[in-house]
PDB file of N, CA and C in Angstrom:
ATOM      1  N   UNK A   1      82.214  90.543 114.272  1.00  0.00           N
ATOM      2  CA  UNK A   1      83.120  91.091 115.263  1.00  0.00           C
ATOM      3  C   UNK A   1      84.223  91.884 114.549  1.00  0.00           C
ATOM      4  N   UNK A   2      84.809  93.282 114.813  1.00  0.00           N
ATOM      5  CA  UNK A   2      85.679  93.823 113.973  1.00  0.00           C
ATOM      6  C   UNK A   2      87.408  93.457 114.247  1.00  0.00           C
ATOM      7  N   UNK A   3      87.562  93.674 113.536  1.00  0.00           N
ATOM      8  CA  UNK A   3      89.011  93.204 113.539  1.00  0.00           C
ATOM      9  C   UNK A   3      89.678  93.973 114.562  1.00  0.00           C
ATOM     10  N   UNK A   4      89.282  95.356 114.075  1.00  0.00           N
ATOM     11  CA  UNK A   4      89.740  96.656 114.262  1.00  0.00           C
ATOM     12  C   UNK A   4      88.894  97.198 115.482  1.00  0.00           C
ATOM     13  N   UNK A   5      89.684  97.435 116.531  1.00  0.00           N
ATOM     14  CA  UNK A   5      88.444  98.103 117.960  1.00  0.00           C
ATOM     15  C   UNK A   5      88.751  99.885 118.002  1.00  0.00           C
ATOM     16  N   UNK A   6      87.560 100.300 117.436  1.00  0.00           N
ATOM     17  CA  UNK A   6      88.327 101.712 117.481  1.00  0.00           C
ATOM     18  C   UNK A   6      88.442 102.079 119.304  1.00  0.00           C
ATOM     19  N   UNK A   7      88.132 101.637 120.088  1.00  0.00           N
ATOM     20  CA  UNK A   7      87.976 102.002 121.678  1.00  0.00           C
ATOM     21  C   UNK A   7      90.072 101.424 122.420  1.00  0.00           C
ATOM     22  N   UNK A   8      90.319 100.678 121.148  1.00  0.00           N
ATOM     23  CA  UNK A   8      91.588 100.246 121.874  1.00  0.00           C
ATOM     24  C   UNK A   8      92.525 100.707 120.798  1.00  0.00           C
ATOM     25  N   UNK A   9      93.563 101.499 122.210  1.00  0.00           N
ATOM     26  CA  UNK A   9      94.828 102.281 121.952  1.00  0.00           C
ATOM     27  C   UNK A   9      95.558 101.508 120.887  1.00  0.00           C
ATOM     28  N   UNK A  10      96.021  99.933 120.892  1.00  0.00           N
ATOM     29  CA  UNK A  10      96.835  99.298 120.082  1.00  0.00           C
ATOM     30  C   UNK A  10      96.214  99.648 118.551  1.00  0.00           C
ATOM     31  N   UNK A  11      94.892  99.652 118.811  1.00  0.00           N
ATOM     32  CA  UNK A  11      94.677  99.532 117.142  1.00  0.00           C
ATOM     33  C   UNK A  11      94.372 100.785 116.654  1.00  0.00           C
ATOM     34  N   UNK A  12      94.221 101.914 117.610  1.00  0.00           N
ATOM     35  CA  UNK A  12      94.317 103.347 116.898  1.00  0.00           C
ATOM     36  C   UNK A  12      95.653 103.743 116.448  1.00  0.00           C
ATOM     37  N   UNK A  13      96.644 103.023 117.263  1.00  0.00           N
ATOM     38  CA  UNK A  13      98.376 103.486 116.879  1.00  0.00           C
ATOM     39  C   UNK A  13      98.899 103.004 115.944  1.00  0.00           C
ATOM     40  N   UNK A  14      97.552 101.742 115.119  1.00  0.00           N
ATOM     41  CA  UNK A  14      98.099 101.422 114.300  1.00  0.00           C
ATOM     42  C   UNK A  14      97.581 101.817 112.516  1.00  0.00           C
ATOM     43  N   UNK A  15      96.510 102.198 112.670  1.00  0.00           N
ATOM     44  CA  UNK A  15      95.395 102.763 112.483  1.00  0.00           C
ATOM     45  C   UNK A  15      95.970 104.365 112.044  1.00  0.00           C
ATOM     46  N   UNK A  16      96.633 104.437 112.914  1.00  0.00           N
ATOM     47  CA  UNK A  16      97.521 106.582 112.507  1.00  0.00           C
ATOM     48  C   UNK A  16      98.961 105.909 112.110  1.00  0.00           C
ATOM     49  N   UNK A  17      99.258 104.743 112.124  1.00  0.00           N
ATOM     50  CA  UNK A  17     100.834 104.869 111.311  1.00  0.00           C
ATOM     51  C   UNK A  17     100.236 104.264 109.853  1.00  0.00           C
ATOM     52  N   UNK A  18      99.476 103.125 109.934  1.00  0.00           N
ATOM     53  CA  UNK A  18      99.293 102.886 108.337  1.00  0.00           C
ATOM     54  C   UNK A  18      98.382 103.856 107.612  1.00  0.00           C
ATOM     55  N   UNK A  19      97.873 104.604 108.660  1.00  0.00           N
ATOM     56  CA  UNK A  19      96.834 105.849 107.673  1.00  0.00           C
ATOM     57  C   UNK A  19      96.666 106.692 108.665  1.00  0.00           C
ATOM     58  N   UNK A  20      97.491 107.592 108.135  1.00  0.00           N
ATOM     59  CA  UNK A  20      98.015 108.851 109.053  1.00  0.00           C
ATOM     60  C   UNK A  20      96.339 109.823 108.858  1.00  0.00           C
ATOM     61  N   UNK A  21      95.373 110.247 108.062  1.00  0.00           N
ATOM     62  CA  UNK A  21      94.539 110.699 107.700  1.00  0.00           C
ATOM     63  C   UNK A  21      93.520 110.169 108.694  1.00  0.00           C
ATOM     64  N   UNK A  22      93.480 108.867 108.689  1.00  0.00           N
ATOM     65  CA  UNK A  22      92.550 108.336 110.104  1.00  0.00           C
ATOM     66  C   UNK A  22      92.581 109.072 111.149  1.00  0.00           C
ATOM     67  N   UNK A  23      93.430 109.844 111.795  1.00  0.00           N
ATOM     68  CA  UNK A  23      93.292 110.610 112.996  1.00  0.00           C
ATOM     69  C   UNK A  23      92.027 112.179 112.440  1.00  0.00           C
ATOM     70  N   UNK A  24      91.962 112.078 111.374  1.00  0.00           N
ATOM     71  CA  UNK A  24      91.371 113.451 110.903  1.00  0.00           C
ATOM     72  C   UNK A  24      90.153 113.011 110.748  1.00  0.00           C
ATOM     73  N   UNK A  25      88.980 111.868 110.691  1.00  0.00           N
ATOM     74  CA  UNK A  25      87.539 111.277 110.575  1.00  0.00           C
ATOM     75  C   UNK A  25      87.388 111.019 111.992  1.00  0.00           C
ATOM     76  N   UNK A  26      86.186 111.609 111.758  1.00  0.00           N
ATOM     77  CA  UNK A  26      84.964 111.023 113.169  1.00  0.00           C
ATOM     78  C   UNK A  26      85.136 109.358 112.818  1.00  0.00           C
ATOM     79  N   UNK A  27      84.916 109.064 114.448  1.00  0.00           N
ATOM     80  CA  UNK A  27      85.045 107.926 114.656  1.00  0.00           C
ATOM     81  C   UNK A  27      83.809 106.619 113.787  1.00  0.00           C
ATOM     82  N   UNK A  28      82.733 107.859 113.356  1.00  0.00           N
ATOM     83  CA  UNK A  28      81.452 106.832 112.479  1.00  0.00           C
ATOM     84  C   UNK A  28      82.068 106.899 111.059  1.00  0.00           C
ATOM     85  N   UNK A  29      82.385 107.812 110.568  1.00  0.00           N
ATOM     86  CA  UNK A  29      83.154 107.478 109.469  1.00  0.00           C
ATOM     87  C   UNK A  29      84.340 106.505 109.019  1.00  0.00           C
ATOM     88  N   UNK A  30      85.035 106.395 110.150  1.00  0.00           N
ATOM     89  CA  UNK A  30      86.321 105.512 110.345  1.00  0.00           C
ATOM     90  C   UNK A  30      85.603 104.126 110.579  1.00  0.00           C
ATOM     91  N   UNK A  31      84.786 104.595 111.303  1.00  0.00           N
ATOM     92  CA  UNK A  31      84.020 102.668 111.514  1.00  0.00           C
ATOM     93  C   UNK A  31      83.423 102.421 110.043  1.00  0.00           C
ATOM     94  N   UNK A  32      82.754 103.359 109.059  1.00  0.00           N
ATOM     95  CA  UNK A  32      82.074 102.134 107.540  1.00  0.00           C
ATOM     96  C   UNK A  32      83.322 102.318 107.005  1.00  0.00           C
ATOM     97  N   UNK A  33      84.551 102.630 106.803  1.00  0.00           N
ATOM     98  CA  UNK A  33      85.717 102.474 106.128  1.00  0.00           C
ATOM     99  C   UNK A  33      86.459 101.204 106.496  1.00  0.00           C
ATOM    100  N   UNK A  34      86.376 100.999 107.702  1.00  0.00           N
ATOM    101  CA  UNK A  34      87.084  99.867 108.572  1.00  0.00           C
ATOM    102  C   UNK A  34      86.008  98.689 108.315  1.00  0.00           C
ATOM    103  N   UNK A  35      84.543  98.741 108.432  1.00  0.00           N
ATOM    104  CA  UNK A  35      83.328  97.988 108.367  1.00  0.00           C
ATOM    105  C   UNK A  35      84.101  97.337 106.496  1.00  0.00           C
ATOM    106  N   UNK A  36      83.664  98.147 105.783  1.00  0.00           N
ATOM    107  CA  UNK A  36      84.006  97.814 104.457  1.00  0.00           C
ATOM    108  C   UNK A  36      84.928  97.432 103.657  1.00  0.00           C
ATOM    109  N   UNK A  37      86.106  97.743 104.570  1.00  0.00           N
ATOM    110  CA  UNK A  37      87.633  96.828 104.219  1.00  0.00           C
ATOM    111  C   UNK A  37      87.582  95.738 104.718  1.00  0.00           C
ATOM    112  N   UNK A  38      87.287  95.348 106.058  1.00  0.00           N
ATOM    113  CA  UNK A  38      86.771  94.298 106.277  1.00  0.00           C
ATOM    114  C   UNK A  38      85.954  93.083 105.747  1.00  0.00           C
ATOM    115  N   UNK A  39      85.253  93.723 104.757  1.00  0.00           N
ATOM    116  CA  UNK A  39      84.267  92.704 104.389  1.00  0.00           C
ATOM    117  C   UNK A  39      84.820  92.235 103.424  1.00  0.00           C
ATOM    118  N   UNK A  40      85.519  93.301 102.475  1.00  0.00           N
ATOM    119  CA  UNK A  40      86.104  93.433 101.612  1.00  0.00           C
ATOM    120  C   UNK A  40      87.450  91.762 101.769  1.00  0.00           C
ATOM    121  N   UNK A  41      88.069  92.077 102.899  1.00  0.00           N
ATOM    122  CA  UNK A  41      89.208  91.614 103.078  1.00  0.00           C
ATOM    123  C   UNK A  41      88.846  89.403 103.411  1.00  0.00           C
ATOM    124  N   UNK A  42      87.744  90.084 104.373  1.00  0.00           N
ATOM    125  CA  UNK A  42      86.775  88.236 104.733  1.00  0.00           C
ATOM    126  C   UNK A  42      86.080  88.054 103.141  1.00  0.00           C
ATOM    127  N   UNK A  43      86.077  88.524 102.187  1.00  0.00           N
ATOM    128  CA  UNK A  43      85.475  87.700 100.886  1.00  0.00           C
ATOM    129  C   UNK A  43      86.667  87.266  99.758  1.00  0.00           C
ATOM    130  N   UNK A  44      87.704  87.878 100.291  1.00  0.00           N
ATOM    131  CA  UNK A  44      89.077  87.221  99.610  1.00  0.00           C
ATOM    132  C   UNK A  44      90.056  86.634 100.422  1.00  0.00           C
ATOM    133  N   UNK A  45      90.401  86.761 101.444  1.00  0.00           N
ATOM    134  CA  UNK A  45      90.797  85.747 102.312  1.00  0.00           C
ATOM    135  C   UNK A  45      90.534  84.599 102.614  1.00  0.00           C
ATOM    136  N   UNK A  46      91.028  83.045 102.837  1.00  0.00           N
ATOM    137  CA  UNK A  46      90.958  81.767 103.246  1.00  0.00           C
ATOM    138  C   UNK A  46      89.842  82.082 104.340  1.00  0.00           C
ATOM    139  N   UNK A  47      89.192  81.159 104.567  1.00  0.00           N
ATOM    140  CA  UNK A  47      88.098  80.600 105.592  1.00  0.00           C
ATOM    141  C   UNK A  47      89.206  80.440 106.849  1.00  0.00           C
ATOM    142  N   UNK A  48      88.726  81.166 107.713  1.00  0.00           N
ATOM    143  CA  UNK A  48      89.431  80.795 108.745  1.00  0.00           C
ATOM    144  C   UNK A  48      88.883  79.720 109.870  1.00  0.00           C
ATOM    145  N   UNK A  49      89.010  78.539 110.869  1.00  0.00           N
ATOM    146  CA  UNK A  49      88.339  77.909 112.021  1.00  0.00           C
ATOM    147  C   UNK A  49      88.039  78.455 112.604  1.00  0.00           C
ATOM    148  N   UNK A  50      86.293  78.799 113.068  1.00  0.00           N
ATOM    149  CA  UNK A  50      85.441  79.323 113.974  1.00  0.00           C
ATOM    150  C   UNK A  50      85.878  80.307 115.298  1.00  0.00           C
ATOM    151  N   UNK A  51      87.129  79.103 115.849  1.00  0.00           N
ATOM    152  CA  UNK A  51      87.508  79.344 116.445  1.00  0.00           C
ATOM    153  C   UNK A  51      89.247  79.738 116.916  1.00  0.00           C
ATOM    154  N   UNK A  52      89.642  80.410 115.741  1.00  0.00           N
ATOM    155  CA  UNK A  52      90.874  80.953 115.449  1.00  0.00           C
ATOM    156  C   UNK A  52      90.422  82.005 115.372  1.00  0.00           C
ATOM    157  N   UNK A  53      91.799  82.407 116.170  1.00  0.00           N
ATOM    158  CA  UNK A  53      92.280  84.232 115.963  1.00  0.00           C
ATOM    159  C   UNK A  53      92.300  84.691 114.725  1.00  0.00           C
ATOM    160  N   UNK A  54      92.257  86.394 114.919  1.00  0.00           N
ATOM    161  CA  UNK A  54      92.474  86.694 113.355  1.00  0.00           C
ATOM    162  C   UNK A  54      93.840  87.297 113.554  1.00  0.00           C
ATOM    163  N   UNK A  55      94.689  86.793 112.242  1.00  0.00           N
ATOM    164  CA  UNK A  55      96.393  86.767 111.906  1.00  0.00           C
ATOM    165  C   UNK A  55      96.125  88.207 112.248  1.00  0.00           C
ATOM    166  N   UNK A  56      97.241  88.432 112.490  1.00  0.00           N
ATOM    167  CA  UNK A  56      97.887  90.479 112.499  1.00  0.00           C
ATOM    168  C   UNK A  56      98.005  90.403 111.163  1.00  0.00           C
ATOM    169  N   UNK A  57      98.150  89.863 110.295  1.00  0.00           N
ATOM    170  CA  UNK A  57      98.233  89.951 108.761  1.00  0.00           C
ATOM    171  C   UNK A  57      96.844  90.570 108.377  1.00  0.00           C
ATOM    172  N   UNK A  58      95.988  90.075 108.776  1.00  0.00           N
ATOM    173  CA  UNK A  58      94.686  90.459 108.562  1.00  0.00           C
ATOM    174  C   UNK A  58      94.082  91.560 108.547  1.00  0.00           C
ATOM    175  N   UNK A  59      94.927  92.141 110.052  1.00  0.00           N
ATOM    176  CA  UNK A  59      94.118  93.329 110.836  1.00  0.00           C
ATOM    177  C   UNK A  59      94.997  94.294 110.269  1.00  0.00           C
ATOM    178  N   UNK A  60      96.595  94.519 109.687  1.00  0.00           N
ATOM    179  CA  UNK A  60      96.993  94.984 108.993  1.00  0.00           C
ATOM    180  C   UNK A  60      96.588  95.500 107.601  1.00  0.00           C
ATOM    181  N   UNK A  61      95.806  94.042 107.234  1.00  0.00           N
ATOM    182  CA  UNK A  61      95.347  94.595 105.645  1.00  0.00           C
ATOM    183  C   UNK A  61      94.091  95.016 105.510  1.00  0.00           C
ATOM    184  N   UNK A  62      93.153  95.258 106.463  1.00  0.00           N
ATOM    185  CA  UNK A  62      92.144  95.775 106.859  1.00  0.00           C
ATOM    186  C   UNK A  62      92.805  97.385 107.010  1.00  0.00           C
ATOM    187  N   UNK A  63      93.668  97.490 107.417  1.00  0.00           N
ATOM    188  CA  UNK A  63      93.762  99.107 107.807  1.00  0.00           C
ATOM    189  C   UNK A  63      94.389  99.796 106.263  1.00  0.00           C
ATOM    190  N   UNK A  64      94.807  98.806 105.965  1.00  0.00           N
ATOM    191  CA  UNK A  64      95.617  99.463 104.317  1.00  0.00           C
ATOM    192  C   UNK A  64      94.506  99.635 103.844  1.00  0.00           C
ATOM    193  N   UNK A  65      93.586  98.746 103.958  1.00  0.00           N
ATOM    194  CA  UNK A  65      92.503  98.524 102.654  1.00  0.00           C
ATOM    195  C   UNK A  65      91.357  99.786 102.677  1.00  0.00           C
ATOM    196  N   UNK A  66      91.497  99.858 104.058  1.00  0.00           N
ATOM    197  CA  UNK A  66      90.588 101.054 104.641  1.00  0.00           C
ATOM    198  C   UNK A  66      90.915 102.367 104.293  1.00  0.00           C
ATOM    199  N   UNK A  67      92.716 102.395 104.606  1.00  0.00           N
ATOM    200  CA  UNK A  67      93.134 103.456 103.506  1.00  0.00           C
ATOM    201  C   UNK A  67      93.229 103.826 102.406  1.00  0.00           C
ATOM    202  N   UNK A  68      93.393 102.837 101.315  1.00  0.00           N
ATOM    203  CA  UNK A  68      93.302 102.558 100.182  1.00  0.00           C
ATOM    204  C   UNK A  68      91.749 102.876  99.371  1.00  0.00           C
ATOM    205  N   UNK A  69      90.674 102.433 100.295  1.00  0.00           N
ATOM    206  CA  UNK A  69      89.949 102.927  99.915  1.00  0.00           C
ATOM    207  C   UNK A  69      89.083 104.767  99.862  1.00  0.00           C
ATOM    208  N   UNK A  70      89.745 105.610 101.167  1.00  0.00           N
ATOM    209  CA  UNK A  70      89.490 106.700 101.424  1.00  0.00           C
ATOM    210  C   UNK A  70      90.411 107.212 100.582  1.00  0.00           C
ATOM    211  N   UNK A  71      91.378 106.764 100.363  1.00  0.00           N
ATOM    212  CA  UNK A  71      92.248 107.315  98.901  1.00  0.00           C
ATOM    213  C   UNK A  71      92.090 107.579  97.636  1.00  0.00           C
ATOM    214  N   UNK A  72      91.255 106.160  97.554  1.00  0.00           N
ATOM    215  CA  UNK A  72      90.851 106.079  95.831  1.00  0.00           C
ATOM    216  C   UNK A  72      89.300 106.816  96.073  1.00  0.00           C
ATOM    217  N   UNK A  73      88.933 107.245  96.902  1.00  0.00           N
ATOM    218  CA  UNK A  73      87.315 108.105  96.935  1.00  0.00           C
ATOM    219  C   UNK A  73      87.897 109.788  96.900  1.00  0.00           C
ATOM    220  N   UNK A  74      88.939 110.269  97.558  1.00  0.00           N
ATOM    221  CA  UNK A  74      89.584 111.646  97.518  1.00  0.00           C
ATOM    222  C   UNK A  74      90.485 112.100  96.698  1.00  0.00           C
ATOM    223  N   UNK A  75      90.787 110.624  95.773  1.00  0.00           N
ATOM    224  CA  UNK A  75      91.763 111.340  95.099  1.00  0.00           C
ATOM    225  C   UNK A  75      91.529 111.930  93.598  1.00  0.00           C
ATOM    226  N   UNK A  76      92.244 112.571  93.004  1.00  0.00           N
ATOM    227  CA  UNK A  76      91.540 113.398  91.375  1.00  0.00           C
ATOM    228  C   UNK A  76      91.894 112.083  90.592  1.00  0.00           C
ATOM    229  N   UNK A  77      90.708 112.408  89.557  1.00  0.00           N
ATOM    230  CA  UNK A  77      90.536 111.285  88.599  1.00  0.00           C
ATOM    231  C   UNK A  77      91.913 110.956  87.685  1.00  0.00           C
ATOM    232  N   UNK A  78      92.528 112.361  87.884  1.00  0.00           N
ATOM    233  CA  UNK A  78      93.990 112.526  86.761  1.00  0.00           C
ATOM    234  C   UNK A  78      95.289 111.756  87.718  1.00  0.00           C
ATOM    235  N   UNK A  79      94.733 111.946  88.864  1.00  0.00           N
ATOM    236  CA  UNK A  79      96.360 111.461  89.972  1.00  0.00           C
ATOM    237  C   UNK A  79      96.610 112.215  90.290  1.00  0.00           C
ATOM    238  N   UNK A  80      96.540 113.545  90.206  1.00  0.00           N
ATOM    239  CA  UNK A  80      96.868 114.290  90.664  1.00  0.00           C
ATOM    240  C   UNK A  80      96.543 114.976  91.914  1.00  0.00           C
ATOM    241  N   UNK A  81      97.591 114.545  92.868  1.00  0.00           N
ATOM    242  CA  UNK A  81      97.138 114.740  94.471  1.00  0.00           C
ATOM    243  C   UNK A  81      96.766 116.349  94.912  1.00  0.00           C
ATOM    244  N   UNK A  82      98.070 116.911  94.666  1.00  0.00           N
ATOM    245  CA  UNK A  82      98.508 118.387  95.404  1.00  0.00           C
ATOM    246  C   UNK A  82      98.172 119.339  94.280  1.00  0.00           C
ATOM    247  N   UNK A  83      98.315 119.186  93.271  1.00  0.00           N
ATOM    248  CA  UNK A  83      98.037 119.954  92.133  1.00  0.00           C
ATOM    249  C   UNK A  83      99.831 120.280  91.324  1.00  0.00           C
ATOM    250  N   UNK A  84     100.241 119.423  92.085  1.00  0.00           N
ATOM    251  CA  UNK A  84     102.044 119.231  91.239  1.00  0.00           C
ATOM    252  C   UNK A  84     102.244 117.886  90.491  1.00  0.00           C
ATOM    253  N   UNK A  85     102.831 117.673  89.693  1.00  0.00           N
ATOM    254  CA  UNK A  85     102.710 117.326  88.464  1.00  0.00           C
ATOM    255  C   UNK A  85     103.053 115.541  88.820  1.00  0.00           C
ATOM    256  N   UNK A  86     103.438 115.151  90.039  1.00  0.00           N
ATOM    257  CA  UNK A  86     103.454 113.337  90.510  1.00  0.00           C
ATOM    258  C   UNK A  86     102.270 113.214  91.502  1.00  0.00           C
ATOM    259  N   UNK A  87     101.513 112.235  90.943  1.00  0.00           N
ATOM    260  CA  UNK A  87     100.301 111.626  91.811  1.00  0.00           C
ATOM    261  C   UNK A  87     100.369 110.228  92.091  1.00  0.00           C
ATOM    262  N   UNK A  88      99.367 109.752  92.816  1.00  0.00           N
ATOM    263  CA  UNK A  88      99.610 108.490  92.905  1.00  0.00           C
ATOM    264  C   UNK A  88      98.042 108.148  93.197  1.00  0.00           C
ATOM    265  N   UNK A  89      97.472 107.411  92.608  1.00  0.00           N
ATOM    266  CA  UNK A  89      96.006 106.528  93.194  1.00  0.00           C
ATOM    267  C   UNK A  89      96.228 105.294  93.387  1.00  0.00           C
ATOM    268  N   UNK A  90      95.307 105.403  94.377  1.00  0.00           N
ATOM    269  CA  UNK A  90      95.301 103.941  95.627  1.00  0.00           C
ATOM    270  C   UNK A  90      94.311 103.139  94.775  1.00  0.00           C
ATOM    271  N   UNK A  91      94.613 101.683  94.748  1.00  0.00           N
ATOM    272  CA  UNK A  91      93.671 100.847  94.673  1.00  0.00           C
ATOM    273  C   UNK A  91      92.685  99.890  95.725  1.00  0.00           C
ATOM    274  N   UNK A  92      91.365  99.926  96.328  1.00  0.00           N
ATOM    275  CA  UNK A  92      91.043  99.173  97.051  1.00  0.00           C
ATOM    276  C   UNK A  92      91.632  97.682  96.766  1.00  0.00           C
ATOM    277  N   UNK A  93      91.588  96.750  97.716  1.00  0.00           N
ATOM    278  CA  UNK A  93      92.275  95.474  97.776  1.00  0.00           C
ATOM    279  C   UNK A  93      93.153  95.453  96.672  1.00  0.00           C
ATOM    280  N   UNK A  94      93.954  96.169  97.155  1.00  0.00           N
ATOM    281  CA  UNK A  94      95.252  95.950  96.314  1.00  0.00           C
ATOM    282  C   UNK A  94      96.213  94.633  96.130  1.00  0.00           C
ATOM    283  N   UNK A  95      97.406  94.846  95.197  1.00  0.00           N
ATOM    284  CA  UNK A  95      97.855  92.957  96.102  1.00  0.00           C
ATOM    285  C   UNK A  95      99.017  92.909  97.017  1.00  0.00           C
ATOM    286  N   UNK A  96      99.273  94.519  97.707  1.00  0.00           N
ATOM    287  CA  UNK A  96      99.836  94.191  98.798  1.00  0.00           C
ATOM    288  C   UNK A  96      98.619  93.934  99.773  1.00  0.00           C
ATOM    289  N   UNK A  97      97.522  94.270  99.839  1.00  0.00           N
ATOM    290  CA  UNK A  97      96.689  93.566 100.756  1.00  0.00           C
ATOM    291  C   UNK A  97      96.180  92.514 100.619  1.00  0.00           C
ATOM    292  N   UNK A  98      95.620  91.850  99.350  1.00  0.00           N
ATOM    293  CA  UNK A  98      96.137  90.393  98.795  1.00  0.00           C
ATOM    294  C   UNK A  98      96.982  89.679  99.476  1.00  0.00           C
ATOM    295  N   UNK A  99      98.464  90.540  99.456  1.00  0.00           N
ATOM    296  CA  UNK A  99      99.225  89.374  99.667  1.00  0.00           C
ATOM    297  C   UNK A  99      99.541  88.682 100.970  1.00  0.00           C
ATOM    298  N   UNK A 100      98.465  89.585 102.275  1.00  0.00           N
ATOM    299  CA  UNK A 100      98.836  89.784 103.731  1.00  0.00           C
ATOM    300  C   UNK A 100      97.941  88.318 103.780  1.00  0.00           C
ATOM    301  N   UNK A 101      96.458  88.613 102.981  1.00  0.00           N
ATOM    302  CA  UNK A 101      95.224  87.533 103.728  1.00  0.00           C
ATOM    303  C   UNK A 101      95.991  86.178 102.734  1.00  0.00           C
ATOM    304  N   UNK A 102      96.387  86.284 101.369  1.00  0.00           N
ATOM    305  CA  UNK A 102      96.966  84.946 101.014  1.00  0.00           C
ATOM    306  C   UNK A 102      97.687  84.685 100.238  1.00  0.00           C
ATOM    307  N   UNK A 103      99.300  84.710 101.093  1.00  0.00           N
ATOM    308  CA  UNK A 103     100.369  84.628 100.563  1.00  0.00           C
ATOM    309  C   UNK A 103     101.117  84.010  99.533  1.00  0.00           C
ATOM    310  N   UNK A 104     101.781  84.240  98.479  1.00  0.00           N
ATOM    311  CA  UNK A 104     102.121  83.666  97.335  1.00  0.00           C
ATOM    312  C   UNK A 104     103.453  83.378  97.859  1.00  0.00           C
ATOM    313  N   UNK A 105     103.354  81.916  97.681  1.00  0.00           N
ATOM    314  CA  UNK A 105     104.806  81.442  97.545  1.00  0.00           C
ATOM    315  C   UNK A 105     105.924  82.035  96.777  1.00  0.00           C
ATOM    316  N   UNK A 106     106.953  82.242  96.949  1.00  0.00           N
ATOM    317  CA  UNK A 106     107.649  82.396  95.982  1.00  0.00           C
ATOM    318  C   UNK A 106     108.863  81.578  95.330  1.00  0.00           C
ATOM    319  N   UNK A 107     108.175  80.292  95.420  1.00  0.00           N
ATOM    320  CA  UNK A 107     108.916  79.086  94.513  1.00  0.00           C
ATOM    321  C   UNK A 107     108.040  79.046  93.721  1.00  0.00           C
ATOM    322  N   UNK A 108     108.567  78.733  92.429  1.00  0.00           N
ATOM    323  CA  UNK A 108     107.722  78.813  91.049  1.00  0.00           C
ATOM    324  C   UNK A 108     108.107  77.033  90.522  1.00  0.00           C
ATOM    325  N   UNK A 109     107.643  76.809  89.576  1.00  0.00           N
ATOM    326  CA  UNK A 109     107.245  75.585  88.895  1.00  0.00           C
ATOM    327  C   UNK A 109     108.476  75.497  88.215  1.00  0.00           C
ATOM    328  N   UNK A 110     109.768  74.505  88.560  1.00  0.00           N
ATOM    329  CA  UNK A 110     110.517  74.647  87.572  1.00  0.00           C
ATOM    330  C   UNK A 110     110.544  73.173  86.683  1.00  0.00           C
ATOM    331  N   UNK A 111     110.801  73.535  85.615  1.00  0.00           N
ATOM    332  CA  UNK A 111     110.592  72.073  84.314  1.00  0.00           C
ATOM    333  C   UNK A 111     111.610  71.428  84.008  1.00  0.00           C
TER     334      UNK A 111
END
């Protein structure tokens, strides 16, 4: 079942703010990007109960990841986006999307 419904408004609006480029793919293309962050996202994420919702954390890092990945497939091997001299490449499951499906405490071990 997808996280992500491309047929509903909530998740296209969300879908064009975390990846503004999504409005520019046919909707079959946007579905194996979304298909594959997804899978991506359920093989590093906690097991969820059968019958639990999926967190907005989830469906969030599904759309990064989706971006992240059409990023790191378009972008130049050097970083270089525009052809001006600051680039930036995306990493699929990055660990801000990491950190949505499983959150790191941030109390540490003190001795």
């Amino acid at each position: 079942m997808p996280w992500l419904d491309l047929e509903n408004e909530t998740d296209r609006e969300l879908l064009e703010v975390v990846w503004p480029d999504s409005a520019s793919l046919s909707d079959a293309v946007l579905s194996v990007y979304l298909s594959v962050a997804q899978a991506a996202c359920i093989a590093y994420a906690p097991a969820l109960p059968t019958d639990a919702a999926v967190p907005d954390a989830w469906r969030l890092a599904q759309a990064m990841d989706a971006a992240n990945t059409y990023n790191a497939a378009v972008a130049s091997p050097s970083g270089d986006v525009d052809g001006g001299t600051f680039g930036l490449v995306a990493h699929p499951l990055d660990w801000q999307v990491k950190q949505l499906l499983r959150p790191q405490s941030g109390v540490g071990v003190i001795l």
